[in-house]
PDB file of N, CA and C in Angstrom:
ATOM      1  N   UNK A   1      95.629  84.637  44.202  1.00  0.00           N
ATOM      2  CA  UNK A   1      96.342  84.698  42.949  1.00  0.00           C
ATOM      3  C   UNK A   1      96.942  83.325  42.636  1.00  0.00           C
ATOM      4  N   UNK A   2      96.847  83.170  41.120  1.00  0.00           N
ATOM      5  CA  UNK A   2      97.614  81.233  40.704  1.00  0.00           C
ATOM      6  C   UNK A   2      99.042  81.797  40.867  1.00  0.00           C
ATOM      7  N   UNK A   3      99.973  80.911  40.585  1.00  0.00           N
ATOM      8  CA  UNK A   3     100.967  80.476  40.759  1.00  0.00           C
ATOM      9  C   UNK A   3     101.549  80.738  39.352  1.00  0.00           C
ATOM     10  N   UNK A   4     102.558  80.977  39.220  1.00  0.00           N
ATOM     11  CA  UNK A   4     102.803  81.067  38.181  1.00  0.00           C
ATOM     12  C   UNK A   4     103.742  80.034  37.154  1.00  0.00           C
ATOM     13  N   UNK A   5     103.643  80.023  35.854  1.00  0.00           N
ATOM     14  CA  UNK A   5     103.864  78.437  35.180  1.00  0.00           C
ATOM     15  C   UNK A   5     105.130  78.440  35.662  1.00  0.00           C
ATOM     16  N   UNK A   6     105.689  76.962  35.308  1.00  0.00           N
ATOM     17  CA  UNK A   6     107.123  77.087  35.930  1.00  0.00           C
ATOM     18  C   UNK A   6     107.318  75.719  34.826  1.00  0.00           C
ATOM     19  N   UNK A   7     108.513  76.549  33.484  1.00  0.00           N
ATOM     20  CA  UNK A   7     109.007  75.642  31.990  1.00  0.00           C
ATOM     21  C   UNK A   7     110.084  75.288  32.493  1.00  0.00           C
ATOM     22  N   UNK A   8     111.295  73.859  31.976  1.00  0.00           N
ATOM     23  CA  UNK A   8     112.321  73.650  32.398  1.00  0.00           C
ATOM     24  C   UNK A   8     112.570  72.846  31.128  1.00  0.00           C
ATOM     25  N   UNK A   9     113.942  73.793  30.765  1.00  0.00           N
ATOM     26  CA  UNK A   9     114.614  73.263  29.422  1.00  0.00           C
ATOM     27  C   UNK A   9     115.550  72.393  29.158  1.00  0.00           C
ATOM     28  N   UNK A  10     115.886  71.644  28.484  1.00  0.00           N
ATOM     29  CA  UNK A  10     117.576  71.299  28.439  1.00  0.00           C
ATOM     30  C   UNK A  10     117.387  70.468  27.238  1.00  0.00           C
ATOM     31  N   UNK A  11     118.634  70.957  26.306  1.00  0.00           N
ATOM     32  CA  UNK A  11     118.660  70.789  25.004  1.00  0.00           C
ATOM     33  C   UNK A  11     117.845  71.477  24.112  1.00  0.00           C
ATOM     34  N   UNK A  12     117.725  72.562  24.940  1.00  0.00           N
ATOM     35  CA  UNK A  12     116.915  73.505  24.230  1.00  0.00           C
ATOM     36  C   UNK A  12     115.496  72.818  23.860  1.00  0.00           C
ATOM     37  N   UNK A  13     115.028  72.282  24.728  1.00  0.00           N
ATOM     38  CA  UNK A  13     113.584  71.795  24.782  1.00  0.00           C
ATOM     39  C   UNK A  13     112.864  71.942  25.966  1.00  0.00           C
ATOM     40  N   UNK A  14     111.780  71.466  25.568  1.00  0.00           N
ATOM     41  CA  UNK A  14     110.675  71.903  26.950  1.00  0.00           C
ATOM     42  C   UNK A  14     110.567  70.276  27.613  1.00  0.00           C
ATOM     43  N   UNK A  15     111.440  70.377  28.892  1.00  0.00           N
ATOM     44  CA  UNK A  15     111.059  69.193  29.389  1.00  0.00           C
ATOM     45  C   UNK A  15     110.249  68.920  30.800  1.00  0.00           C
ATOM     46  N   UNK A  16     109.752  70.194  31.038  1.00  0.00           N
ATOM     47  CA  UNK A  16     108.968  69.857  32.060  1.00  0.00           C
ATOM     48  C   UNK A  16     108.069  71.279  32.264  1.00  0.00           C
ATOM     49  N   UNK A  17     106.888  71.497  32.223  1.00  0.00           N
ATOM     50  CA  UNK A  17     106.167  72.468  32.095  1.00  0.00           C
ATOM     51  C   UNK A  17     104.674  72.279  33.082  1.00  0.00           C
ATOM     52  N   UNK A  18     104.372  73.095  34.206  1.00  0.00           N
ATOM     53  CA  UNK A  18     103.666  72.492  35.038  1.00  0.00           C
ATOM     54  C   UNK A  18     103.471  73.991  36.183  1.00  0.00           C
ATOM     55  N   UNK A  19     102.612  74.521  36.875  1.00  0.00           N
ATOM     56  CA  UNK A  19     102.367  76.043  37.741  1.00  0.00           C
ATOM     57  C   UNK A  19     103.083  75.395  38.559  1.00  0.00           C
ATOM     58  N   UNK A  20     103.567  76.468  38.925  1.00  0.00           N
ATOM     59  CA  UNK A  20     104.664  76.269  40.092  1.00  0.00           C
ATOM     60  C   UNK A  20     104.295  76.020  41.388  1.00  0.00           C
ATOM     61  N   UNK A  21     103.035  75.730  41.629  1.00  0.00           N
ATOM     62  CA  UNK A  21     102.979  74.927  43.054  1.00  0.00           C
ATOM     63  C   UNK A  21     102.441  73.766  43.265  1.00  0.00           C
ATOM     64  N   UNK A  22     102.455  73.156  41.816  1.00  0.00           N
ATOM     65  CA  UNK A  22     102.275  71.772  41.415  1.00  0.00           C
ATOM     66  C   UNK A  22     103.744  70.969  41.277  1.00  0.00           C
ATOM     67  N   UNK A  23     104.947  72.153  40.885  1.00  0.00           N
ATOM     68  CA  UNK A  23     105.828  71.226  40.353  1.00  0.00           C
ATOM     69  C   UNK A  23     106.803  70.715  41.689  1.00  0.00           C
ATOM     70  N   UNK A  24     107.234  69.838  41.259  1.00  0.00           N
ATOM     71  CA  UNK A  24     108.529  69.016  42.424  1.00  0.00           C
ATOM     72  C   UNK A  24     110.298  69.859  41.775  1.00  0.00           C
ATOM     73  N   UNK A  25     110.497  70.815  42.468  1.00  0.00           N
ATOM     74  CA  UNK A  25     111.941  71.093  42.238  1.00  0.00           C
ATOM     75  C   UNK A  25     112.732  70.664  42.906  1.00  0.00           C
ATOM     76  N   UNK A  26     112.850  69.871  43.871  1.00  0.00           N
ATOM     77  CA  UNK A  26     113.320  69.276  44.792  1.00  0.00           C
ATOM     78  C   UNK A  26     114.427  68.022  43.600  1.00  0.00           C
ATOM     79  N   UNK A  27     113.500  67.985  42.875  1.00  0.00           N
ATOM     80  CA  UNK A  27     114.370  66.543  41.976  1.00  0.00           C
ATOM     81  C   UNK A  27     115.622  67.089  41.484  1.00  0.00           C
ATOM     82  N   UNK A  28     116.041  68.203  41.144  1.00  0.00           N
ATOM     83  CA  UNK A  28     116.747  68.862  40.386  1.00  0.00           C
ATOM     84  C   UNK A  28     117.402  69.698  40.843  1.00  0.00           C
ATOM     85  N   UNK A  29     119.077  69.174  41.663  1.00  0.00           N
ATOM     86  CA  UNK A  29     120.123  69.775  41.843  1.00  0.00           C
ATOM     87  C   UNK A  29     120.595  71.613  41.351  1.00  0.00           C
ATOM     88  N   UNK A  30     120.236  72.119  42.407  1.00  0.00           N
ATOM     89  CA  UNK A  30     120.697  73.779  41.946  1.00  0.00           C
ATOM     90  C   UNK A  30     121.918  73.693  40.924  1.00  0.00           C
ATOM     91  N   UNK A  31     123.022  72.709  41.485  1.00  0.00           N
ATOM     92  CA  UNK A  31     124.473  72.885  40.754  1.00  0.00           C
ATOM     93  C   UNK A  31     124.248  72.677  39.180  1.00  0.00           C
ATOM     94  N   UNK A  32     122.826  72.068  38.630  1.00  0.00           N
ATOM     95  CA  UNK A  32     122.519  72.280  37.238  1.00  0.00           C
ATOM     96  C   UNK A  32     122.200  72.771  36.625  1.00  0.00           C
ATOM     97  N   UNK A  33     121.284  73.916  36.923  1.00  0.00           N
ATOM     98  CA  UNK A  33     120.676  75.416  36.996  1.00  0.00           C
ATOM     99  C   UNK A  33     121.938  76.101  36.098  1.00  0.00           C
ATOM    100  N   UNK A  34     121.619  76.296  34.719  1.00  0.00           N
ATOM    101  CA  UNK A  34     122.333  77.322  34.269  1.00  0.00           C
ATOM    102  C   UNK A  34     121.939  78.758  34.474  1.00  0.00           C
ATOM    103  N   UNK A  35     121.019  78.937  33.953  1.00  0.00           N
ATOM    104  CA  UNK A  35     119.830  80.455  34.462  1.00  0.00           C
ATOM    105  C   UNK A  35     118.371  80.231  34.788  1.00  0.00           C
ATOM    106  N   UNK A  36     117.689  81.191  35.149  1.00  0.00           N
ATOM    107  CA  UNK A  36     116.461  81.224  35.651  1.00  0.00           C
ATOM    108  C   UNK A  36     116.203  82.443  35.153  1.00  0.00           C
ATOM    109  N   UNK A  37     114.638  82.651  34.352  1.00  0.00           N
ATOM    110  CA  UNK A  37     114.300  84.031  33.684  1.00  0.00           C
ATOM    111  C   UNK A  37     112.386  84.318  34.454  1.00  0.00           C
ATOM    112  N   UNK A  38     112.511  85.305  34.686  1.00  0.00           N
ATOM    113  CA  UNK A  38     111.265  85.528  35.292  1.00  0.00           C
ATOM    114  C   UNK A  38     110.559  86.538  34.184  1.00  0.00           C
ATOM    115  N   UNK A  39     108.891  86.224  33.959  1.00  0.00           N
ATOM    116  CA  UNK A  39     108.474  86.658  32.812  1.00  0.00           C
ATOM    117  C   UNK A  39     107.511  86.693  33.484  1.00  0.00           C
ATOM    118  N   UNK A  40     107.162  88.492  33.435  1.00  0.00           N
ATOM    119  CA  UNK A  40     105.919  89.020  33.855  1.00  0.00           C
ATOM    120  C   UNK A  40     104.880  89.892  33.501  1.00  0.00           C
ATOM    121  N   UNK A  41     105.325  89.731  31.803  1.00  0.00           N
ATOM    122  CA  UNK A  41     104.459  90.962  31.126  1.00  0.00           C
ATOM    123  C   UNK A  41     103.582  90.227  30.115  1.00  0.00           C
ATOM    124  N   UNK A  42     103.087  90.734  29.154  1.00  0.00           N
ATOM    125  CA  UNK A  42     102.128  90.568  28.123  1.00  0.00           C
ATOM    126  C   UNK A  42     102.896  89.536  27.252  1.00  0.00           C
ATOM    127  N   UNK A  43     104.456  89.837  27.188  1.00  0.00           N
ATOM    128  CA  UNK A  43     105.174  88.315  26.756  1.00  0.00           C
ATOM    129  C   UNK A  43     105.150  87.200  27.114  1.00  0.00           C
ATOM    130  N   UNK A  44     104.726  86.773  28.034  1.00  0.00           N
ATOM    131  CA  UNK A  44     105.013  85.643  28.642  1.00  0.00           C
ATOM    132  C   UNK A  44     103.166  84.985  28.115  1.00  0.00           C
ATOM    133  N   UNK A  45     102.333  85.758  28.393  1.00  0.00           N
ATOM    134  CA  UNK A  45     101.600  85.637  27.333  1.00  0.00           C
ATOM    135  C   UNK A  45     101.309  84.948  26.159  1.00  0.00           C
ATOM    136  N   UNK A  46     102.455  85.675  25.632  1.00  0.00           N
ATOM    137  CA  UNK A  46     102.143  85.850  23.875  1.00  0.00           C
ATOM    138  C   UNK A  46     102.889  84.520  23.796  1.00  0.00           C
ATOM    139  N   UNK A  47     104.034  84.179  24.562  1.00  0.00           N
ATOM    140  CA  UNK A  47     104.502  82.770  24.353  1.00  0.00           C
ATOM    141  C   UNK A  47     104.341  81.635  24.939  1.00  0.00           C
ATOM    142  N   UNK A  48     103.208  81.379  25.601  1.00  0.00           N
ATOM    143  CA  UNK A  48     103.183  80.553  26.584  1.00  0.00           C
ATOM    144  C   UNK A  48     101.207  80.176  26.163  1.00  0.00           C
ATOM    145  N   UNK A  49     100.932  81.552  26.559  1.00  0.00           N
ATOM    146  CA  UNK A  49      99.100  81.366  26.284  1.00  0.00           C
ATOM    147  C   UNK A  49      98.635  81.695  27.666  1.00  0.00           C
ATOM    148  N   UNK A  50      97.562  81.618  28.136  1.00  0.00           N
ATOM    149  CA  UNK A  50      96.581  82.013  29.096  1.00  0.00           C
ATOM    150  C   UNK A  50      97.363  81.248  30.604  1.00  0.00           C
ATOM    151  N   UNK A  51      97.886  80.143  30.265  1.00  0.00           N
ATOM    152  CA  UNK A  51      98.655  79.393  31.450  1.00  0.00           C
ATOM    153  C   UNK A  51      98.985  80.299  32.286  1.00  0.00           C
ATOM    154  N   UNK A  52      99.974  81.672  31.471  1.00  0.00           N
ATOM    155  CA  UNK A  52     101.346  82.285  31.736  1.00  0.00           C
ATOM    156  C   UNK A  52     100.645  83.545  32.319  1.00  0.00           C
ATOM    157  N   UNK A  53      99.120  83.501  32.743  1.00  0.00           N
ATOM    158  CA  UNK A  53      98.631  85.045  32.844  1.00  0.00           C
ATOM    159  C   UNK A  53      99.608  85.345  34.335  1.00  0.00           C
ATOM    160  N   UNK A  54      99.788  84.716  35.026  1.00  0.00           N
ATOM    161  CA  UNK A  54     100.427  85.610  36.065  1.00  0.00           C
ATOM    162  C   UNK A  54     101.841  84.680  36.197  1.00  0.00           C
ATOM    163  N   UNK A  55     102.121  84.992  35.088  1.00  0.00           N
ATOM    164  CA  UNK A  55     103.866  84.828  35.058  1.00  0.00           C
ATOM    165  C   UNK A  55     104.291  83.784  34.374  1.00  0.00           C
ATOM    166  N   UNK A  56     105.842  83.522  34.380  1.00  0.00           N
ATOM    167  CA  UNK A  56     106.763  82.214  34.021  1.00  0.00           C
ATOM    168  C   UNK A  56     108.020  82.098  34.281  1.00  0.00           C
ATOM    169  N   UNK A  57     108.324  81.189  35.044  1.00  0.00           N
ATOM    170  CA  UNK A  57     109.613  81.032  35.314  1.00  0.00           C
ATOM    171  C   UNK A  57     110.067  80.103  34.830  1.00  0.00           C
ATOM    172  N   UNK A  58     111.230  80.124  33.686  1.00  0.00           N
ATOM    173  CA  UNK A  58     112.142  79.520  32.661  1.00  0.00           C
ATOM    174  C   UNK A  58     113.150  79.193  33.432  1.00  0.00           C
ATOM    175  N   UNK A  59     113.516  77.703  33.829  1.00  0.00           N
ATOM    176  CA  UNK A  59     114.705  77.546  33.970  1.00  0.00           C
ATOM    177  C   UNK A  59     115.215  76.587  33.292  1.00  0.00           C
ATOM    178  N   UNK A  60     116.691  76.855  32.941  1.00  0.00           N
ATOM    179  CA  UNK A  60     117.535  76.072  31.747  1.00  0.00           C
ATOM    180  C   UNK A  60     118.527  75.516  32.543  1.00  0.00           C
ATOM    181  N   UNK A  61     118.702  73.957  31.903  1.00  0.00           N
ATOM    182  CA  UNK A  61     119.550  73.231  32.995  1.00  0.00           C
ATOM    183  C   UNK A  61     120.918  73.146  32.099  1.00  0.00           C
ATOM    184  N   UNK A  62     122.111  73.224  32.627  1.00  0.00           N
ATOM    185  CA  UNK A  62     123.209  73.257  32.673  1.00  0.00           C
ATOM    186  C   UNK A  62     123.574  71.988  31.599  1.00  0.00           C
ATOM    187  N   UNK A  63     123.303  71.614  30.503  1.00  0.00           N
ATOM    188  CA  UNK A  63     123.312  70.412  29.512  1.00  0.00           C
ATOM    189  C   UNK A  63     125.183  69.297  29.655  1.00  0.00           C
ATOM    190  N   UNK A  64     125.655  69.999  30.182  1.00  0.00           N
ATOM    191  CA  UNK A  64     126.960  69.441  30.247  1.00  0.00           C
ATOM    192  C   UNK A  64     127.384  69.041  31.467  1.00  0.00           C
ATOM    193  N   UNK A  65     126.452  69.700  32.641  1.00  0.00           N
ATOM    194  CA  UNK A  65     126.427  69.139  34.086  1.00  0.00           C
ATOM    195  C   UNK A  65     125.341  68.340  34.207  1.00  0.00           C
ATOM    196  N   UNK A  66     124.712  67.951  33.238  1.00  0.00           N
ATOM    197  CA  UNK A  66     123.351  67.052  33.443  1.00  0.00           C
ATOM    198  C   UNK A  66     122.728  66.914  32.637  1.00  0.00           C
ATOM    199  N   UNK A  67     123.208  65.863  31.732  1.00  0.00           N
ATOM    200  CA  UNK A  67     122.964  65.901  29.976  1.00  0.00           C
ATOM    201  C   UNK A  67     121.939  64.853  30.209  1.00  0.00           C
ATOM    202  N   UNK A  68     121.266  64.303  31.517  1.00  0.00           N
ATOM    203  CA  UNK A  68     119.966  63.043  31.283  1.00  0.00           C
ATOM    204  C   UNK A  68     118.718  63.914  32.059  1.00  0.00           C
ATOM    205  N   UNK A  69     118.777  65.548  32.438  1.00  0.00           N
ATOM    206  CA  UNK A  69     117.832  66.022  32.962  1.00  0.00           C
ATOM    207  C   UNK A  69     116.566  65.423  32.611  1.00  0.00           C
ATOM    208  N   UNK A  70     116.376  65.372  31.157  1.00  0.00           N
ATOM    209  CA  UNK A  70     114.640  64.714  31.009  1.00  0.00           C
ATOM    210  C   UNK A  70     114.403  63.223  31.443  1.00  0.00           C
ATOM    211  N   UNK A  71     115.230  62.479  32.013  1.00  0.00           N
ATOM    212  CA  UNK A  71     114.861  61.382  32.441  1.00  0.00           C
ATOM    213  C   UNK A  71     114.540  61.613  33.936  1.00  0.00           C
ATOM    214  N   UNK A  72     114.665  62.710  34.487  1.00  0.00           N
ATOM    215  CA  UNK A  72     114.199  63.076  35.691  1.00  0.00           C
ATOM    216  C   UNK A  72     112.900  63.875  35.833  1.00  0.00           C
ATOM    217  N   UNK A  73     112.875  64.235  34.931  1.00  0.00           N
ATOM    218  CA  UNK A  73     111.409  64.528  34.675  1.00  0.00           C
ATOM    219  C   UNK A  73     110.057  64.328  34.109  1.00  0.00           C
ATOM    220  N   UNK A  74     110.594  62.717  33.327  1.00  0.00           N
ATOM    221  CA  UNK A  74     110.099  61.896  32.951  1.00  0.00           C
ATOM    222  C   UNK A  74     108.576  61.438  33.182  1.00  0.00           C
ATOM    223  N   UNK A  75     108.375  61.459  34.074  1.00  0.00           N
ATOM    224  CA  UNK A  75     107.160  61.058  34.905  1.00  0.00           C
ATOM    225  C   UNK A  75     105.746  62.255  34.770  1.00  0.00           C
ATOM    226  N   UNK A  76     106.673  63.434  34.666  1.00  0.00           N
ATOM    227  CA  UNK A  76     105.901  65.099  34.615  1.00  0.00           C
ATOM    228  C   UNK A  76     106.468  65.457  33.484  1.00  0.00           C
ATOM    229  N   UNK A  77     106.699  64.669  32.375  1.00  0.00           N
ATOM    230  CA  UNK A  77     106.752  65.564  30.902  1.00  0.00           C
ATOM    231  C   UNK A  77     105.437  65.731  30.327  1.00  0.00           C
ATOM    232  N   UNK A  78     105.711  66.687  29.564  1.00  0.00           N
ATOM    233  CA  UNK A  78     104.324  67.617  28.430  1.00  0.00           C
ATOM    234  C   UNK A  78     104.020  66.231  27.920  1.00  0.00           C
ATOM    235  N   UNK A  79     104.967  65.539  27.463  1.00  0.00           N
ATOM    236  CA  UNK A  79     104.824  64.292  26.711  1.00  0.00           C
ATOM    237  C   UNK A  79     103.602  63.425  27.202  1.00  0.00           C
ATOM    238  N   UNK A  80     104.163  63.088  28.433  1.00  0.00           N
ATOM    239  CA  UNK A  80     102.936  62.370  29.244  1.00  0.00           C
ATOM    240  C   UNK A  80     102.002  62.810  29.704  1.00  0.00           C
ATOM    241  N   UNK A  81     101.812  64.220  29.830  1.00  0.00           N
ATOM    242  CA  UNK A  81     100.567  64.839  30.698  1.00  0.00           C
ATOM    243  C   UNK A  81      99.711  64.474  29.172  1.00  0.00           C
ATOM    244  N   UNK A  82      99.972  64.646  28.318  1.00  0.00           N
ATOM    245  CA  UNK A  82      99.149  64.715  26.490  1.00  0.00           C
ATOM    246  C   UNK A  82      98.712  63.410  26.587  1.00  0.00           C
ATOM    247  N   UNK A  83      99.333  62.417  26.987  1.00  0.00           N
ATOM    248  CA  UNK A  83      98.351  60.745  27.278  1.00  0.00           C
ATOM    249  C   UNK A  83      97.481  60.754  27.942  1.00  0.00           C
TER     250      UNK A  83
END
């Protein structure tokens, strides 16, 4: 079975989007972790696309404990994987 996608928000954006046994969470301090949402139905699906067939885990970073999160993820943004 794949892995399932693994999105990471802050500022209410998508700053790092990548299956979860590709991604490095190691970079990113738990104490910034506002929530974590696990998505395992036909929704995750409908919002994500074929990526999301076996799941998604949304986590949203704490914007006021770590208002430069996307410069840590910089390297593995959507932004750059699209170059």
């Amino acid at each position: 079975m794949a892995p399932p996608l693994m999105v990471v928000f802050s500022h209410d954006r998508v700053i790092y989007r990548s299956l979860a046994a590709e991604g490095n969470m190691s970079k990113l301090s738990p104490d910034c972790i506002k929530s974590i949402y696990v998505l395992k139905d036909s929704s995750s699906v409908a919002k994500y696309g074929s990526a999301a067939k076996n799941g998604v885990i949304e986590i949203y970073i704490d914007d006021e404990k770590y208002p430069d999160a996307y410069k840590v993820f910089k390297t593995d943004s959507l932004e750059n994987k699209k170059r």
